[in-house]
Protein backbone atom coordinates (compact mmCIF):
# COMPACT_ATOMS: atom_id res chain seq x y z
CA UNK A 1 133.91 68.51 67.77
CA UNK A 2 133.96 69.26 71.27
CA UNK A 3 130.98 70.11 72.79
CA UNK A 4 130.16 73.74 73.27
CA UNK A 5 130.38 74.93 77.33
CA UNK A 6 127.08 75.78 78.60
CA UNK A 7 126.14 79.54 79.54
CA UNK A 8 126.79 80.33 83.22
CA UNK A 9 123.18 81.01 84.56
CA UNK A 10 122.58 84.70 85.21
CA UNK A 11 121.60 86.04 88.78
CA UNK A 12 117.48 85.79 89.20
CA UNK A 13 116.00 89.16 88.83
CA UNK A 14 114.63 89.76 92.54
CA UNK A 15 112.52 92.98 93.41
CA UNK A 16 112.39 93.78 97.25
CA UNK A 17 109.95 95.91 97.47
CA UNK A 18 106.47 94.99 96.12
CA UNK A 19 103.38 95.13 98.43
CA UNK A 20 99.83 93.09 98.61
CA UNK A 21 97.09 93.43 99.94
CA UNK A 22 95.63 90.68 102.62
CA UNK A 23 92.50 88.86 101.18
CA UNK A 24 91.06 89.69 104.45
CA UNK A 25 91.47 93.36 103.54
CA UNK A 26 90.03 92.77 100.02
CA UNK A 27 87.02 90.82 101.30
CA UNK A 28 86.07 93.73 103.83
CA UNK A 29 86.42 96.39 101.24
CA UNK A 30 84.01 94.35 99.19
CA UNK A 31 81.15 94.67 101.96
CA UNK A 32 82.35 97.93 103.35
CA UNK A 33 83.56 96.62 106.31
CA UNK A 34 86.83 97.49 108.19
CA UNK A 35 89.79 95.34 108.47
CA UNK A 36 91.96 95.97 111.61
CA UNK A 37 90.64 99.24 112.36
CA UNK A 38 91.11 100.18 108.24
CA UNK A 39 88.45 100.60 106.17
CA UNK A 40 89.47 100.25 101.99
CA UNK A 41 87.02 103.07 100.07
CA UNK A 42 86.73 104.18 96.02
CA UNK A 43 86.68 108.21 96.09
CA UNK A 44 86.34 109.50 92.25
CA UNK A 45 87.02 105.68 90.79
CA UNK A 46 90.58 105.74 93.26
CA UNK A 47 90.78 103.58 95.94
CA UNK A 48 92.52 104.77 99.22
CA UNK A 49 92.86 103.71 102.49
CA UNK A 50 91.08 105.23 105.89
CA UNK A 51 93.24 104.76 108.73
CA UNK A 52 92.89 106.83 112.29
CA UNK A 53 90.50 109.31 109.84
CA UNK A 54 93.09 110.21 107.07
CA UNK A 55 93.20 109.00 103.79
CA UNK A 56 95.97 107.27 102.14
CA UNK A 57 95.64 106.70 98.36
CA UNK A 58 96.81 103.20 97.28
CA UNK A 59 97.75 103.65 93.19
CA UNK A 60 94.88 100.91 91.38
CA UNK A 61 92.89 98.89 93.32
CA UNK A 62 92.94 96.51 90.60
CA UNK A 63 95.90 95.71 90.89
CA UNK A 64 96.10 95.29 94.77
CA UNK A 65 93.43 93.04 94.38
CA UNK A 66 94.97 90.74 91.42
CA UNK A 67 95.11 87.25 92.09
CA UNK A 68 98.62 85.91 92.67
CA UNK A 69 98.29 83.95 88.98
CA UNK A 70 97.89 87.80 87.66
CA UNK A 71 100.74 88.89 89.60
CA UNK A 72 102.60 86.34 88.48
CA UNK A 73 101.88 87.30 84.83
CA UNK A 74 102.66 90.87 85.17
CA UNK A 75 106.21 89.62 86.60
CA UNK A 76 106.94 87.26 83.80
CA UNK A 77 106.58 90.02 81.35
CA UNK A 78 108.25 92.29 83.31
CA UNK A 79 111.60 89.73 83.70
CA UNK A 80 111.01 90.13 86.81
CA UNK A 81 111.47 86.31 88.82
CA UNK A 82 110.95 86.62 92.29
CA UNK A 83 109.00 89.13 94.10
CA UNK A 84 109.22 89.92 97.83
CA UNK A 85 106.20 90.51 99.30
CA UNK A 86 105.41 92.74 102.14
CA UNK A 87 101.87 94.43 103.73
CA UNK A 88 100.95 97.75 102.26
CA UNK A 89 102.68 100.66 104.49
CA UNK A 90 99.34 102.30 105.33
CA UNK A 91 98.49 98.49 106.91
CA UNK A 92 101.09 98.44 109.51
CA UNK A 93 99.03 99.93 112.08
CA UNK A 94 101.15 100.74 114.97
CA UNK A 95 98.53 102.84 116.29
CA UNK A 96 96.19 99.62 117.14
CA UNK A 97 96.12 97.97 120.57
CA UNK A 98 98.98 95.75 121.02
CA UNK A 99 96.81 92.39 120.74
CA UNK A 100 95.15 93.61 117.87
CA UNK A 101 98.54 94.87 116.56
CA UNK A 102 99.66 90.91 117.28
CA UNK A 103 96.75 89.54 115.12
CA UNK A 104 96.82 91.21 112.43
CA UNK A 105 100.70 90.97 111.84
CA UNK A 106 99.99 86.84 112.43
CA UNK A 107 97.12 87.07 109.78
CA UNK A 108 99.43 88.88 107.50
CA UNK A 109 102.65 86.46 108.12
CA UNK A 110 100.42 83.31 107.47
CA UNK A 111 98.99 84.33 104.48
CA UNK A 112 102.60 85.73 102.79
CA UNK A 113 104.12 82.23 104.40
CA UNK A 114 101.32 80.27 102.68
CA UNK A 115 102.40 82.62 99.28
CA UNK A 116 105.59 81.42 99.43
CA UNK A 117 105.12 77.87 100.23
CA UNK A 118 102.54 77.69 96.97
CA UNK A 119 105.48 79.48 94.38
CA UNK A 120 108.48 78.72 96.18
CA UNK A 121 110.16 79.89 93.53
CA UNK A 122 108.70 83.28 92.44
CA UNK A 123 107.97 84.66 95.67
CA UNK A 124 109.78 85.06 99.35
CA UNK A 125 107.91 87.17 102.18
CA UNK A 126 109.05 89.57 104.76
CA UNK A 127 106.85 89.80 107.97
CA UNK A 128 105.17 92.71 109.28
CA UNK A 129 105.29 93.14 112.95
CA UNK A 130 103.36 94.97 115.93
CA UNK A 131 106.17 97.22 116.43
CA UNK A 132 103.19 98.92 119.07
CA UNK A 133 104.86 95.95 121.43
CA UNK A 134 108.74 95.29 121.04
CA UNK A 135 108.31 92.49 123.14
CA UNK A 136 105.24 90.68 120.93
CA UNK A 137 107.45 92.63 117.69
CA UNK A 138 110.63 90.43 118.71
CA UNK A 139 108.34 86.99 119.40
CA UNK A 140 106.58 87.58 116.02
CA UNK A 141 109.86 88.08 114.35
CA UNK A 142 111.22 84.77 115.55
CA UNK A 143 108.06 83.33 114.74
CA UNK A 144 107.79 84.13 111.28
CA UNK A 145 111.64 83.80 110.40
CA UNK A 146 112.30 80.27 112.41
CA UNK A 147 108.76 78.64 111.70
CA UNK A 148 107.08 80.05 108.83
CA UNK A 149 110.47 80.56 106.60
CA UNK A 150 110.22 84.18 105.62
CA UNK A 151 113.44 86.38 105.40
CA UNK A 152 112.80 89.25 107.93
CA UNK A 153 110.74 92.11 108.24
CA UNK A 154 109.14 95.46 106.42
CA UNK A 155 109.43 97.84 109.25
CA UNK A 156 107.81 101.87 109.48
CA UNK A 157 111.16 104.34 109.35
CA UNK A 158 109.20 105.56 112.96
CA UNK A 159 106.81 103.81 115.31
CA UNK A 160 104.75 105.89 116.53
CA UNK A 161 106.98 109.03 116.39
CA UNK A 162 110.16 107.07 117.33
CA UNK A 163 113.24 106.94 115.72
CA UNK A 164 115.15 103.51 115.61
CA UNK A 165 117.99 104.95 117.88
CA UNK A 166 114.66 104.67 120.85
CA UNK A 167 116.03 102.92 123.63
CA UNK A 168 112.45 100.59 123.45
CA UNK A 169 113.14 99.32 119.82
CA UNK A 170 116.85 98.26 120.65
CA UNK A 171 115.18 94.66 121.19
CA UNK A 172 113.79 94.27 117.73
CA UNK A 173 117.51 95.32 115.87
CA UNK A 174 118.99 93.35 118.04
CA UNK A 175 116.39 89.77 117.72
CA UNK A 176 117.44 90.75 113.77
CA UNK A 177 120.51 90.57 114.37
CA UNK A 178 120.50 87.26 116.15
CA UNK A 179 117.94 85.62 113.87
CA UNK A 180 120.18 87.24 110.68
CA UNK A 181 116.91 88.44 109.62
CA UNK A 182 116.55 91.39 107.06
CA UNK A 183 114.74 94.63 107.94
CA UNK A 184 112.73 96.56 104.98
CA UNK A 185 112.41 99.86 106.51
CA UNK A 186 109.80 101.62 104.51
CA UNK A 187 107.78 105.32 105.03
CA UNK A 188 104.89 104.43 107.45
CA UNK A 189 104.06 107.46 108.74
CA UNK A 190 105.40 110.84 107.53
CA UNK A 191 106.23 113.74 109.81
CA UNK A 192 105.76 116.77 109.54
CA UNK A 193 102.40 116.60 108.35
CA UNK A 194 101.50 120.27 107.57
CA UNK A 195 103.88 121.55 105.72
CA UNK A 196 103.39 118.71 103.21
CA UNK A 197 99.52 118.78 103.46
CA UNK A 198 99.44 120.09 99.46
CA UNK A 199 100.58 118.60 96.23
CA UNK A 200 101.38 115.12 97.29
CA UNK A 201 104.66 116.69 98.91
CA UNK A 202 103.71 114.28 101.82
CA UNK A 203 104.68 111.57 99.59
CA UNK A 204 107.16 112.81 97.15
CA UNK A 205 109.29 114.60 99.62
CA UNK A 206 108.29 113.12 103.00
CA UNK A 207 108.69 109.49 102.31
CA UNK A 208 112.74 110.00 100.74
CA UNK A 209 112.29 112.49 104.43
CA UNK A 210 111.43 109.76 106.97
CA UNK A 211 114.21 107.81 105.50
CA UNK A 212 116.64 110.09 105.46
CA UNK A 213 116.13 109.86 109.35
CA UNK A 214 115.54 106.37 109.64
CA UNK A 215 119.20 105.84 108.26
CA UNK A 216 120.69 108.55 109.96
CA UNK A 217 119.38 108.05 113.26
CA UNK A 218 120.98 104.48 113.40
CA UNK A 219 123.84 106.00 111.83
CA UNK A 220 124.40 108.13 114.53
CA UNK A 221 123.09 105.99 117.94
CA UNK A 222 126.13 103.51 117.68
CA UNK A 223 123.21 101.11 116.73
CA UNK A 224 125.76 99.30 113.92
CA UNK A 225 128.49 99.26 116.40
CA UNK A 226 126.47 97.37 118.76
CA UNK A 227 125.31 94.56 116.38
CA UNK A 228 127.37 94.62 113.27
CA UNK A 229 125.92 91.91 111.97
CA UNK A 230 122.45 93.98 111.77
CA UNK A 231 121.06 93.86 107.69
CA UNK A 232 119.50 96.98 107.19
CA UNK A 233 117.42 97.61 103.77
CA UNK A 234 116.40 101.00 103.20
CA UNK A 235 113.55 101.82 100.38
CA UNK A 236 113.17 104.90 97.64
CA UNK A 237 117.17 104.68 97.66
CA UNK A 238 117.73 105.67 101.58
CA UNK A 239 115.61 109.09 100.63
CA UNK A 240 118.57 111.87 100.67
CA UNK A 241 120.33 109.97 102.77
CA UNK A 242 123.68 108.82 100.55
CA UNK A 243 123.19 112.42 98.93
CA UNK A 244 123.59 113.75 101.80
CA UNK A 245 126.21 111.97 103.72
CA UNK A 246 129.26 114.44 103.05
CA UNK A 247 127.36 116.72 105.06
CA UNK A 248 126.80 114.01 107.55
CA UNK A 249 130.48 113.53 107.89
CA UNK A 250 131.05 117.20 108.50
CA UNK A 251 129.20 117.08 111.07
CA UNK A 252 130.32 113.98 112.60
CA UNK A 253 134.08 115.47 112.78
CA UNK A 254 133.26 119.35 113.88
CA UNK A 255 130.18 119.17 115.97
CA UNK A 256 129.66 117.33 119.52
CA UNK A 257 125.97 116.66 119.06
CA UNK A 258 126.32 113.48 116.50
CA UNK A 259 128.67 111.64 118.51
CA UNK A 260 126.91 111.32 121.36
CA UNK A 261 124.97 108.31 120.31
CA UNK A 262 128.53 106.56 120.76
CA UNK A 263 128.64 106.10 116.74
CA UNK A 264 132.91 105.47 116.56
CA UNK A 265 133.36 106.17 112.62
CA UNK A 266 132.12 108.28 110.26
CA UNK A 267 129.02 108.06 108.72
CA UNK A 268 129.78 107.22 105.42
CA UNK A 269 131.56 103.89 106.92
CA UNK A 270 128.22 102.88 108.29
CA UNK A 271 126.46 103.95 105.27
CA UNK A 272 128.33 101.78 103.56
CA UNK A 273 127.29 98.48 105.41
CA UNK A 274 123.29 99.03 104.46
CA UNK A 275 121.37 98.19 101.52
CA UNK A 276 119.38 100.40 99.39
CA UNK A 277 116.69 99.57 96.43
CA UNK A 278 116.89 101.12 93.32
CA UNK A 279 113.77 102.96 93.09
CA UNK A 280 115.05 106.23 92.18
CA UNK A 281 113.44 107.28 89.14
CA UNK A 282 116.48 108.71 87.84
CA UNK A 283 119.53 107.40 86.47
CA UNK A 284 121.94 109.91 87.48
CA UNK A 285 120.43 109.36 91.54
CA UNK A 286 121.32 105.95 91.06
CA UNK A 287 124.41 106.00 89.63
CA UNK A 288 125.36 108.42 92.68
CA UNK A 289 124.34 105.58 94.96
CA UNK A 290 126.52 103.14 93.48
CA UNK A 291 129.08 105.51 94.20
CA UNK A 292 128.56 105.61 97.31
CA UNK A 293 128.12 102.72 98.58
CA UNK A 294 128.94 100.47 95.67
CA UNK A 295 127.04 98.04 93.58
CA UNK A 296 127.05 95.28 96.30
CA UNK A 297 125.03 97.11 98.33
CA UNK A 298 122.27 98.45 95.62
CA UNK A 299 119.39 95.92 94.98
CA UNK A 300 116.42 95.62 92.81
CA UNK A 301 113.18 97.60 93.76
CA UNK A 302 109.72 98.61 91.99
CA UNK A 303 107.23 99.36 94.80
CA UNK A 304 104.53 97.59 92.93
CA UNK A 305 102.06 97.55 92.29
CA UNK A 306 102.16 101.49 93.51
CA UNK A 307 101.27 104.44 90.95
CA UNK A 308 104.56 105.58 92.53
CA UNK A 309 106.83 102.78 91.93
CA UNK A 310 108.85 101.74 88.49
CA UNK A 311 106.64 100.25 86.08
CA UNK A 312 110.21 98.58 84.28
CA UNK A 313 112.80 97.77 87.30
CA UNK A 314 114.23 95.50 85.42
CA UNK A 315 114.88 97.56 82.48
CA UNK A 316 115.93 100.80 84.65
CA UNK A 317 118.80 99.40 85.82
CA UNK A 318 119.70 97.39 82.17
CA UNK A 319 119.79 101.09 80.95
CA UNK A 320 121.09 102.93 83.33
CA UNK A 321 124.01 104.16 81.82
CA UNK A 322 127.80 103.99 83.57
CA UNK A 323 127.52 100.71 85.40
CA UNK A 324 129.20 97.48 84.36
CA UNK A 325 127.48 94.33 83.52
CA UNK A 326 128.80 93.45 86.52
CA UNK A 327 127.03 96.20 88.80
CA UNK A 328 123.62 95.19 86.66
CA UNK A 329 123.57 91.72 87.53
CA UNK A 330 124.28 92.65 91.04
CA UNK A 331 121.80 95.20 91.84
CA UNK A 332 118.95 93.16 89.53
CA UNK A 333 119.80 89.93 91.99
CA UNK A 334 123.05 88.90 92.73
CA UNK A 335 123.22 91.17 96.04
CA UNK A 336 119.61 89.43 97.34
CA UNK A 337 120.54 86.12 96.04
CA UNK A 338 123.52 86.45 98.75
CA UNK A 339 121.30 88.65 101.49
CA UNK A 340 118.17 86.62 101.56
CA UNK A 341 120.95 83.26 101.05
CA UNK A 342 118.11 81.69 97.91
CA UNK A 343 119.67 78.40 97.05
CA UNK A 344 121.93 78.93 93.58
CA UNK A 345 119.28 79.16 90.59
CA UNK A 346 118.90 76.45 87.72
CA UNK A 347 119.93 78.19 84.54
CA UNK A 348 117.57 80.51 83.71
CA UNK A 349 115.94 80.17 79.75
């Protein structure tokens, strides 16, 4: 009898966007002290975070402060086998003076570089930068991408009220570019503020808001035509942006305004060369995503340990009715396997 051919070994399942905590940050929210100019609190047995005076709620500080063995736990049931870590949003802190801004994205790139040389396997890192600084953003993001191995960067959709088509973050796209490093771009800091101000709209609506305009504002400033080799990730599924891009076109081909940024094609074309995570919390959004831009560019996202994230990625997108196997394995880590270029796996049991 001949002997039977071994299974081909399935894509690892590989979730973008998870966040941590730094232990630094854990230790000073265990004496009440700050960390970076943030100060960790428990208001009516939820912890949030105080930055600049405002309050940002975090989900379960139990689970921010889980040891990595925990984490890893959590994952295994979850199928989930490689998490990529980046700092909690509220953390980035572009507000903080550029040196400080420098140390505490070096404190945070160390200790996700020392993650990922302890599981190799299980875990890869993106850096967090002091975006406050291109100059110190574009030396820290050689730093942690040439020396301490990670794959790129979680960036704020804004820094400081600027869009990514401002002339003073050109420098950062473009060291990404060069270094063919990965940028996370993730809700930082949501404008407007007041009209949001009630019923968590700052959150449910403003976050898929602020990336809405991350996407469209490089979209529009010719950013993609100037480095096409630039690896954009976008989080909550690019916010409205792919639901939204018909309009988009419209007014690409009737209006003056949106081609002044030098963009040369439509939007959808440029739509089409970013990445966006599956954290939709709906089927049907997501299957309109991989319409849009296809499978290939759809990957794996939870947002965990967040109250808002998926508590099942993994089994979202097994379910998710109209995609082929084919589009699963993708989006649930085929497309990273290829982005982040992790050596092929050994057959997973």
């Amino acid at each position: 009898m001949s002997p039977q051919p071994s299974p081909s070994p399935r894509p690892r399942r590989i979730d973008i966007h998870t966040h941590f905590l730094p232990q630094g940050a854990v230790a000073a929210q265990q004496t009440g002290a700050e960390w970076f100019g943030t100060r960790l609190e428990i208001v009516d047995g939820r912890p949030s975070a105080i930055t600049l005076g405002r309050r940002f709620p975090l989900g379960s500080l139990s689970h921010f402060q889980q040891s990595m063995e925990s984490r890893l736990e959590v994952m295994s049931n979850r199928n989930v086998d490689i998490q990529v870590l980046s700092l909690l949003p509220p953390l980035y802190r572009y507000d903080l003076a550029p040196s400080l801004g420098v140390a505490a994205a070096e404190h945070v790139n160390d200790e996700i570089a020392a993650i990922t040389r302890r599981w190799p396997t299980r875990f890869r890192g993106l850096a967090t930068l002091p975006l406050q600084d291109p100059a110190a953003a574009v030396r820290e993001l050689e730093r942690a991408v040439s020396i301490l191995g990670l794959d790129g960067a979680a960036v704020g959709t804004n820094v400081r009220g600027a869009n990514w088509d401002h002339p003073t973050l050109f420098p950062v796209l473009e060291a990404a570019a060069r270094l063919r490093a990965l940028l996370f771009v993730h809700p930082e800091s949501v404008r407007p503020r007041e009209p949001l101000a009630h019923f968590y709209l700052g959150n449910l609506i403003g976050n898929p808001f602020e990336t809405t305009v991350a996407v469209a504002s490089i979209i529009f400033s010719g950013v993609l035509d100037r480095l096409p080799d630039l690896r954009l990730c976008f989080a909550h599924g690019g916010g409205y942006a792919c639901f939204g891009i018909g309009r988009m076109d419209h007014g690409y081909s009737v209006r003056d305004e949106p081609r002044v940024g030098g963009a040369r094609l439509i939007p959808t074309d440029y739509l089409r060369t970013m990445y966006f995570d599956s954290l939709t919390h709906s089927h049907q959004a997501l299957r309109y995503i991989v319409e849009a831009v296809g499978a290939e560019h759809v990957v794996m996202g939870s947002d965990y340990p967040a109250d808002m994230g998926s508590v099942d990625p993994v089994a979202f997108v097994e379910t998710c009715a109209g995609l082929s196997q084919n589009d699963r394995e993708a989006i649930l880590g085929g497309n990273l396997e290829r982005l982040l270029r992790i050596p092929p796996a050994v057959l997973l049991e």
